[in-house]
Protein backbone atom coordinates (compact mmCIF):
# COMPACT_ATOMS: atom_id res chain seq x y z
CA UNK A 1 59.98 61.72 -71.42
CA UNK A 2 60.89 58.95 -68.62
CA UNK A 3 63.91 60.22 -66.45
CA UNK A 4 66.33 57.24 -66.13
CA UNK A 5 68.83 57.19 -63.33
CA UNK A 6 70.48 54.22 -64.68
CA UNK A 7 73.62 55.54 -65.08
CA UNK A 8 73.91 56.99 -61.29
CA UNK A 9 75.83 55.07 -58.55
CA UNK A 10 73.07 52.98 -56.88
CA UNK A 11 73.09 55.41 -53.75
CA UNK A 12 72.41 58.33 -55.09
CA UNK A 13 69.40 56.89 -57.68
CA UNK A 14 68.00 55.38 -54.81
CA UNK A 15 67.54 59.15 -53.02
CA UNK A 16 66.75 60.40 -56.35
CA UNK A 17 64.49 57.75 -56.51
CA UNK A 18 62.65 58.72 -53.09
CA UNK A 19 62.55 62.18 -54.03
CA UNK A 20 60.88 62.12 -57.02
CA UNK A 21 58.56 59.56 -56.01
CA UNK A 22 59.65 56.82 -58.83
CA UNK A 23 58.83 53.75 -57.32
CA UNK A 24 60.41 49.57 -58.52
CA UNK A 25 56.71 48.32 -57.84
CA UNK A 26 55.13 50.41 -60.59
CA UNK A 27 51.23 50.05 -61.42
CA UNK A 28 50.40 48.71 -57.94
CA UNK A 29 48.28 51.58 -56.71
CA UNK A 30 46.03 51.15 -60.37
CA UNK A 31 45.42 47.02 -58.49
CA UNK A 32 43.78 48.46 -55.97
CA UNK A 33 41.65 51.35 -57.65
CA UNK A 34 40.61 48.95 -60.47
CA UNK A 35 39.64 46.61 -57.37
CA UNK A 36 37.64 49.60 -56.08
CA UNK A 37 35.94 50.65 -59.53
CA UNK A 38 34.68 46.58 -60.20
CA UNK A 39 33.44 46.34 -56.79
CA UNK A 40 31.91 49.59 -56.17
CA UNK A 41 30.51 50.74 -59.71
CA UNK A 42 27.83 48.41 -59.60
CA UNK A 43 27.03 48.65 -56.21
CA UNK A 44 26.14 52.93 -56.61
CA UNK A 45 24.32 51.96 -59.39
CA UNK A 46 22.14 49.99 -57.55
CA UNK A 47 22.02 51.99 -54.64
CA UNK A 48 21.21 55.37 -56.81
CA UNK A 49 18.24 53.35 -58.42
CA UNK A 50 16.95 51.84 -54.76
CA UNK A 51 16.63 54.97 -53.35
CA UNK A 52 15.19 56.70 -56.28
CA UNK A 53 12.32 54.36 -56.98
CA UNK A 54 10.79 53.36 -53.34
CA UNK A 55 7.90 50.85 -52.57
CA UNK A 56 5.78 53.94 -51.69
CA UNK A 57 5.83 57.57 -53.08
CA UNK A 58 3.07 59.94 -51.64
CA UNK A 59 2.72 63.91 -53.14
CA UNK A 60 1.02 66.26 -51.47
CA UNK A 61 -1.52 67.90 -53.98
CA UNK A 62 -3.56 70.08 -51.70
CA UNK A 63 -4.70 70.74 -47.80
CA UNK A 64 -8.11 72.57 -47.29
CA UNK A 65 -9.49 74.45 -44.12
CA UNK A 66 -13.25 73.13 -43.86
CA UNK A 67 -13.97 74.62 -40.52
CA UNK A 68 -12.31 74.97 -36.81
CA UNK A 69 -12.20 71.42 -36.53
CA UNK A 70 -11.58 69.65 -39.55
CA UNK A 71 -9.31 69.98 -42.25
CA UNK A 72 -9.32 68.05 -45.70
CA UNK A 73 -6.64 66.87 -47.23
CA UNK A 74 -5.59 65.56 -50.78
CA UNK A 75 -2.51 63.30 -52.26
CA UNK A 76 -1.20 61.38 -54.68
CA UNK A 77 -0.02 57.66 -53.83
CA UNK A 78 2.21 55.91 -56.37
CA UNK A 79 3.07 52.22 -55.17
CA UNK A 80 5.42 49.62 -56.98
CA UNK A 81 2.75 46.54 -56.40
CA UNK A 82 -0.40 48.42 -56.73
CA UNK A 83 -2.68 45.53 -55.23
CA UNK A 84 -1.25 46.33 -51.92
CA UNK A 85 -2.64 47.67 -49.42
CA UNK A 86 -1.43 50.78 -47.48
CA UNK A 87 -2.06 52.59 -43.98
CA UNK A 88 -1.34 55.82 -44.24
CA UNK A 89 -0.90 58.65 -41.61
CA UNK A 90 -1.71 62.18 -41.84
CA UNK A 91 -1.78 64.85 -39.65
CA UNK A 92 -2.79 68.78 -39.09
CA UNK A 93 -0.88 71.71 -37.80
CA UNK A 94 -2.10 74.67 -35.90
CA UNK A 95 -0.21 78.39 -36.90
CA UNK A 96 2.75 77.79 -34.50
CA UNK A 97 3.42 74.04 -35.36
CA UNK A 98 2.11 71.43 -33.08
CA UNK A 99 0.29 68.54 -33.81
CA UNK A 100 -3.43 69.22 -33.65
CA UNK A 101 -5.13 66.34 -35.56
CA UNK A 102 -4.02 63.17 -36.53
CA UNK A 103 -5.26 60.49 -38.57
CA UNK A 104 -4.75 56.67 -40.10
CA UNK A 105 -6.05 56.33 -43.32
CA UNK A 106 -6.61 52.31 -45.37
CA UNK A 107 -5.73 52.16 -48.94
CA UNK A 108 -7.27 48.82 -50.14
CA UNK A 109 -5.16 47.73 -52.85
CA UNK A 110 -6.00 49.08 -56.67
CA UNK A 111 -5.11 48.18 -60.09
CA UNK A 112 -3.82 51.30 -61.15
CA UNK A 113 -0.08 52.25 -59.22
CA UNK A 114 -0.97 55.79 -59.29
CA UNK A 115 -4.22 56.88 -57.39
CA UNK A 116 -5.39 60.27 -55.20
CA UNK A 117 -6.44 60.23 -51.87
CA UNK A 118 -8.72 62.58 -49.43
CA UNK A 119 -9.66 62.52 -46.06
CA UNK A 120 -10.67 64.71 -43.32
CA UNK A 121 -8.55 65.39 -40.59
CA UNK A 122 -10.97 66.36 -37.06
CA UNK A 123 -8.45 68.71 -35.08
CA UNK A 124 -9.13 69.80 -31.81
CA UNK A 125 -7.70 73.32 -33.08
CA UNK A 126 -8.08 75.61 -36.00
CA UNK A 127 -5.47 74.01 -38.19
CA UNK A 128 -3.55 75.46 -41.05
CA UNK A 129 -1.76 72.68 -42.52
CA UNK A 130 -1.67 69.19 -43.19
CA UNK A 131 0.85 66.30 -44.02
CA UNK A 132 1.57 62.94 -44.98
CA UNK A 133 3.50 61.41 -42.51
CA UNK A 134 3.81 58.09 -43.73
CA UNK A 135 2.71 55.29 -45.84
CA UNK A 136 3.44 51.54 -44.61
CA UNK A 137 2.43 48.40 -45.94
């Protein structure tokens, strides 16, 4: 039920007024938020979908030890425009982290937007993993 102070002396509904938050301008807080919701709805949308479906998604499927100085390893690249080609860096790790072989792998471009990669990485140590670093256009 609305409380109406209508029948107060116009000093004391205004400080009831203040206290209880009641407000002459009512409604023009929901301007503002309706603003928000019409200009920002679509824009998460978009930005959730963006950042969800990138140009370039790479999976590692599998790293292999082939001997002390080479490693092999295997992944998945999925591309939007699959005729495009794609240099792609991966590198090896020793047991305590560092960097121990690097290397920059062409994709020529495909018709299929999924397709699996290998290569073998020389290392200059015994390395233990590997990783995709990146894939750019």
């Amino acid at each position: 039920m609305p409380i109406d102070f209508s029948e107060l002396d116009p000093k004391t509904r205004a400080l009831l007024e203040d206290r209880y938050g009641i407000n002459s301008k009512k409604g023009s807080w929901r301007w503002i938020a309706i603003a928000l919701v019409v200009v920002g709805a679509p824009w998460l949308f978009w930005s959730a979908w963006h950042h969800s479906n990138p140009e370039i998604r790479t999976t590692l499927v599998s790293f292999r030890q082939i001997d002390e100085k080479s490693i092999e390893i295997t992944f998945d690249l999925g591309r939007r425009k699959p005729s495009q080609s794609l240099k792609c860096t991966v590198i090896a790790r020793d047991f305590d982290k560092n960097v121990v072989g690097e290397l920059e792998i062409s994709v020529p471009g495909s018709a299929r937007s999924l397709q699996r990669q290998s290569a073998t990485i020389p290392t200059r140590l015994r390395a233990v993993s590997a990783e995709i670093i990146r894939c750019i256009p």
